[in-house]
PDB file of N, CA and C in Angstrom:
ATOM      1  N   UNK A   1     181.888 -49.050 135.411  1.00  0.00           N
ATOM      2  CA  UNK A   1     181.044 -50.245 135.475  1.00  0.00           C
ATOM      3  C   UNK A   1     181.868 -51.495 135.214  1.00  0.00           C
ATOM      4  N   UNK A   2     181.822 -52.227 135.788  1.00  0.00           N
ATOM      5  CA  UNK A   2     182.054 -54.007 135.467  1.00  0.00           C
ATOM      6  C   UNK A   2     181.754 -54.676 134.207  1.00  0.00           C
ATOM      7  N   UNK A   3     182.384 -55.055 133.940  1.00  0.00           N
ATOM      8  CA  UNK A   3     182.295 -55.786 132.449  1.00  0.00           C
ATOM      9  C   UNK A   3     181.313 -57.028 132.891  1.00  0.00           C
ATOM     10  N   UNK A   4     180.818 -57.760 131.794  1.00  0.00           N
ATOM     11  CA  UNK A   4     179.936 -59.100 132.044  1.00  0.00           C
ATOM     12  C   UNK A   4     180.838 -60.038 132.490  1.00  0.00           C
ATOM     13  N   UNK A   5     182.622 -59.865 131.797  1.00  0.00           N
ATOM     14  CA  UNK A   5     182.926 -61.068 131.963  1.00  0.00           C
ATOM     15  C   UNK A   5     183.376 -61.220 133.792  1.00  0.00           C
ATOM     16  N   UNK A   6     183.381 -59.572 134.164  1.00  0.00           N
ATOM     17  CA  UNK A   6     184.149 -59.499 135.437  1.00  0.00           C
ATOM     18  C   UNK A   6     182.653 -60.186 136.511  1.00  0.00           C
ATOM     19  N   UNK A   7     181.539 -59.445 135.994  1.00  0.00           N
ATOM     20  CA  UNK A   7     180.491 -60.190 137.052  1.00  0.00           C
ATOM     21  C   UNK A   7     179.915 -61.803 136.675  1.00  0.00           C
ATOM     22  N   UNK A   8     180.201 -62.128 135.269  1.00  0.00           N
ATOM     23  CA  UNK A   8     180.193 -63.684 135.604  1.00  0.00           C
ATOM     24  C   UNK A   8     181.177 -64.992 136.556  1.00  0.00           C
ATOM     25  N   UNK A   9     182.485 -63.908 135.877  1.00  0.00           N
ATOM     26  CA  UNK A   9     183.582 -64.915 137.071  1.00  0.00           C
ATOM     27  C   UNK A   9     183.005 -64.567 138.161  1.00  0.00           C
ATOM     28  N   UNK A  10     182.943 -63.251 139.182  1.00  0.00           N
ATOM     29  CA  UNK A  10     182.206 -63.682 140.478  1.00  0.00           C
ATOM     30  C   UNK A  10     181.108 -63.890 140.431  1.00  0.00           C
ATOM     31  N   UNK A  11     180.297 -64.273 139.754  1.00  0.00           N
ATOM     32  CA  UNK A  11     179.032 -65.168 140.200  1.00  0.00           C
ATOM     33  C   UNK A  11     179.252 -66.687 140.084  1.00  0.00           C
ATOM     34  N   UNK A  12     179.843 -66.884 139.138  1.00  0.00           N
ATOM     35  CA  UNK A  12     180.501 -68.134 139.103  1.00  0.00           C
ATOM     36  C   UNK A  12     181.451 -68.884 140.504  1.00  0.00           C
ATOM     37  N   UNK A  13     182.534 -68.052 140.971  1.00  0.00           N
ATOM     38  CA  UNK A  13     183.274 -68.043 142.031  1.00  0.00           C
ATOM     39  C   UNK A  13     182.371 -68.149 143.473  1.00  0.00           C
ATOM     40  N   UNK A  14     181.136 -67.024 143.692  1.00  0.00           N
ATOM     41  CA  UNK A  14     179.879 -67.607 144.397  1.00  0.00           C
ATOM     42  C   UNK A  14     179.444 -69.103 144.382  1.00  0.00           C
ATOM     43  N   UNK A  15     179.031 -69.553 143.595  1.00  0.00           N
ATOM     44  CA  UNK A  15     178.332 -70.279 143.001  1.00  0.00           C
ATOM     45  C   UNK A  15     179.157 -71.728 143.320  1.00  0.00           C
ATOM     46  N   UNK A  16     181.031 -71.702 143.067  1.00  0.00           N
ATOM     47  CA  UNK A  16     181.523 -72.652 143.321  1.00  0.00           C
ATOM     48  C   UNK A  16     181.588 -72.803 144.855  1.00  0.00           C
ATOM     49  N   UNK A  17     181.561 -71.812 145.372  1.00  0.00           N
ATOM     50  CA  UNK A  17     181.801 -72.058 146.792  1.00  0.00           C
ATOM     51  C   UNK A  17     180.707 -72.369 147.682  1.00  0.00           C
ATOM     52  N   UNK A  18     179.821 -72.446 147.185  1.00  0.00           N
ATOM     53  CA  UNK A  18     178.231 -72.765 147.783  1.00  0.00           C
ATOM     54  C   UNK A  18     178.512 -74.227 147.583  1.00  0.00           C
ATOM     55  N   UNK A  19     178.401 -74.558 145.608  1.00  0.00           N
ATOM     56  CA  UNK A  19     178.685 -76.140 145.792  1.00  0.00           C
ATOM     57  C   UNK A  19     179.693 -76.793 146.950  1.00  0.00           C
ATOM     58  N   UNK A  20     180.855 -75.913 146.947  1.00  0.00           N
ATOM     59  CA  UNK A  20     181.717 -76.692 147.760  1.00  0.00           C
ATOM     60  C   UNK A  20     181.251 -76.417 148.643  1.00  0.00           C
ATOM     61  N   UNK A  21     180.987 -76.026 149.456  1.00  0.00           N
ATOM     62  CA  UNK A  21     180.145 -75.775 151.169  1.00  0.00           C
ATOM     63  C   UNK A  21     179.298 -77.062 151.278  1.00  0.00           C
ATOM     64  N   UNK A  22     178.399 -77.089 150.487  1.00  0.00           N
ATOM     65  CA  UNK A  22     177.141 -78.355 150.687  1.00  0.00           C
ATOM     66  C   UNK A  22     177.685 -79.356 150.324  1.00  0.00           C
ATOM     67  N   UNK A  23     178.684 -79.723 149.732  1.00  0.00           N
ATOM     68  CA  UNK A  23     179.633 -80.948 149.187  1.00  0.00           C
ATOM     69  C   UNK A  23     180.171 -81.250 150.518  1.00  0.00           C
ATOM     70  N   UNK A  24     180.794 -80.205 151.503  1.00  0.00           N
ATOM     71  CA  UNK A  24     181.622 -80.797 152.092  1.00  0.00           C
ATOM     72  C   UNK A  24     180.846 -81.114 153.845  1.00  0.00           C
ATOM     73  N   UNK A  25     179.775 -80.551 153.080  1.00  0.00           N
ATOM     74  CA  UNK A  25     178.688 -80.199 154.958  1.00  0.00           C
ATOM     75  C   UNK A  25     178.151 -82.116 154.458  1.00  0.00           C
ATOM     76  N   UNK A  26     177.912 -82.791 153.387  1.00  0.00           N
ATOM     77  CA  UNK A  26     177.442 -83.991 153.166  1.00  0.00           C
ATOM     78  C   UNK A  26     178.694 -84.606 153.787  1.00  0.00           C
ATOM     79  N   UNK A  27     179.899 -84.596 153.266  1.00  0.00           N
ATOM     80  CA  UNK A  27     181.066 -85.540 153.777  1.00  0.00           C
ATOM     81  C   UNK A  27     181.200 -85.518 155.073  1.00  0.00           C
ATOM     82  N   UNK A  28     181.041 -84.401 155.600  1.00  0.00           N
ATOM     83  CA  UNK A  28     181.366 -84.634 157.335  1.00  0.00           C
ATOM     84  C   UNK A  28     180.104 -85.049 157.880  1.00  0.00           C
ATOM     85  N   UNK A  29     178.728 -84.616 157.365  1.00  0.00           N
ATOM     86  CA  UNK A  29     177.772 -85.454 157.589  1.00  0.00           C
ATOM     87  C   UNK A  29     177.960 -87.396 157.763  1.00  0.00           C
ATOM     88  N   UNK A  30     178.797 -87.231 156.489  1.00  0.00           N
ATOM     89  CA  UNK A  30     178.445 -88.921 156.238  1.00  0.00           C
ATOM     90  C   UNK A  30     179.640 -89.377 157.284  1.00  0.00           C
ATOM     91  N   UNK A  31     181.145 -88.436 157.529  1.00  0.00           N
ATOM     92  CA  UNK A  31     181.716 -89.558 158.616  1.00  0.00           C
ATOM     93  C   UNK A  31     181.226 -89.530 159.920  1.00  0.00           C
ATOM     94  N   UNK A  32     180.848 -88.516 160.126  1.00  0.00           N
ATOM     95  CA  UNK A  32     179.798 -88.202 161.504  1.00  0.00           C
ATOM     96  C   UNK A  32     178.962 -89.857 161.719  1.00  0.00           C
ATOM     97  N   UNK A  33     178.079 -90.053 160.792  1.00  0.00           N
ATOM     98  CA  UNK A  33     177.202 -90.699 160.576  1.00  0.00           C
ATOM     99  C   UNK A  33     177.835 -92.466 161.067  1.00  0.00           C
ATOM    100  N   UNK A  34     179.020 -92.558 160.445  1.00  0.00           N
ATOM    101  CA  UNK A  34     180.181 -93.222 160.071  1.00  0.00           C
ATOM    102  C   UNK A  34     180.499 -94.100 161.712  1.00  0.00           C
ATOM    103  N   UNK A  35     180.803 -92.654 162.040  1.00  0.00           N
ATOM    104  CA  UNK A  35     181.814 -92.190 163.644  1.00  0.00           C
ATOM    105  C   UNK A  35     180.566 -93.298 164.845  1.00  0.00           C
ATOM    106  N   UNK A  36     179.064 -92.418 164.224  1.00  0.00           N
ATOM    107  CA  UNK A  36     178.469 -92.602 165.532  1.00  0.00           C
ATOM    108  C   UNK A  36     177.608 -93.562 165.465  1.00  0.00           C
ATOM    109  N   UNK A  37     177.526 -94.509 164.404  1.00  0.00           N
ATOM    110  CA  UNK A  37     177.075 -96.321 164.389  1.00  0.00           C
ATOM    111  C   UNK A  37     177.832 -97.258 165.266  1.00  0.00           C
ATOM    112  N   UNK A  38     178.771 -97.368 165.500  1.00  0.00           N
ATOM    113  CA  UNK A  38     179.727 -97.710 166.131  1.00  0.00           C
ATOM    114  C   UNK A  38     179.399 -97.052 167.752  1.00  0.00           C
ATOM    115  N   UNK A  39     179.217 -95.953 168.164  1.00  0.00           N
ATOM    116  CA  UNK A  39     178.966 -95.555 169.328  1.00  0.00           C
ATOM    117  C   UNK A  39     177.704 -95.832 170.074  1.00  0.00           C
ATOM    118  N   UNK A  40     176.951 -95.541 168.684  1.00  0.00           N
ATOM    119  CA  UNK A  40     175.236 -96.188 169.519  1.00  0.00           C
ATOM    120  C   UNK A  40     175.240 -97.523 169.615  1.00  0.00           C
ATOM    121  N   UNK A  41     175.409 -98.557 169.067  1.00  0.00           N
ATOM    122  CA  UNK A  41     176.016 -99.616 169.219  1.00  0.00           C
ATOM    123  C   UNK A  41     176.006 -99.806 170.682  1.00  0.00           C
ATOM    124  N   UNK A  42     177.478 -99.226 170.844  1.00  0.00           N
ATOM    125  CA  UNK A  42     177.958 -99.893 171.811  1.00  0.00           C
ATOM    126  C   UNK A  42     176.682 -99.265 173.565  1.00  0.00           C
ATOM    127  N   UNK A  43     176.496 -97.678 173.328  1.00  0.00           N
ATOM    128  CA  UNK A  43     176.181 -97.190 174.330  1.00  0.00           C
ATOM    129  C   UNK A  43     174.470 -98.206 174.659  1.00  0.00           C
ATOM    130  N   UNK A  44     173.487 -98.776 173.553  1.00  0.00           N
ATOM    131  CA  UNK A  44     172.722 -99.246 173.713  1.00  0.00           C
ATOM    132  C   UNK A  44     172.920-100.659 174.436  1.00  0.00           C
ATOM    133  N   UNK A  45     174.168-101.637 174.011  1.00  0.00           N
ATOM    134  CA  UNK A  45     174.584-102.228 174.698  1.00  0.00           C
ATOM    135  C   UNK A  45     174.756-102.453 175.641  1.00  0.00           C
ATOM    136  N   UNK A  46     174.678-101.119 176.185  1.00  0.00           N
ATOM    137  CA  UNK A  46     175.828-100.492 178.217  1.00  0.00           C
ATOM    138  C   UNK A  46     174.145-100.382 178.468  1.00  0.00           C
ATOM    139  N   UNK A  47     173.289 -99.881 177.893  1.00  0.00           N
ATOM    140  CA  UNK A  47     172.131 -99.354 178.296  1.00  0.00           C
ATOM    141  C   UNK A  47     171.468-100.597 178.805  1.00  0.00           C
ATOM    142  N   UNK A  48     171.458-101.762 178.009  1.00  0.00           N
ATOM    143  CA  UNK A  48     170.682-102.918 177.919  1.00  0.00           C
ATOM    144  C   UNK A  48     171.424-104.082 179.486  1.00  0.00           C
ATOM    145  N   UNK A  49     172.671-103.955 179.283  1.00  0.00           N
ATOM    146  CA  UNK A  49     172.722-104.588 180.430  1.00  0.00           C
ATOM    147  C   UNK A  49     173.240-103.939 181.773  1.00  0.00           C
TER     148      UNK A  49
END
């Protein structure tokens, strides 16, 4: 059997990598976001005249 301390480090180790997943799915969210103000911009522009 597994000791507590062996199944807390991997639940812990889970646990960090989830945070980091959704940490990093927000950052590319936000340059995405960033990227494509600048594009609608311009394409509404092209649209309008």
């Amino acid at each position: 059997m597994a000791s507590i301390k062996d199944i807390g480090g991997f639940f812990m180790f889970i646990v960090g990598g989830l945070v980091a997943i959704i940490v990093g799915s927000f950052m590319i969210r936000g340059t995405m976001h960033m990227w494509d103000n600048p594009d609608n911009e311009k394409t509404k522009g092209k649209k309008k005249d």
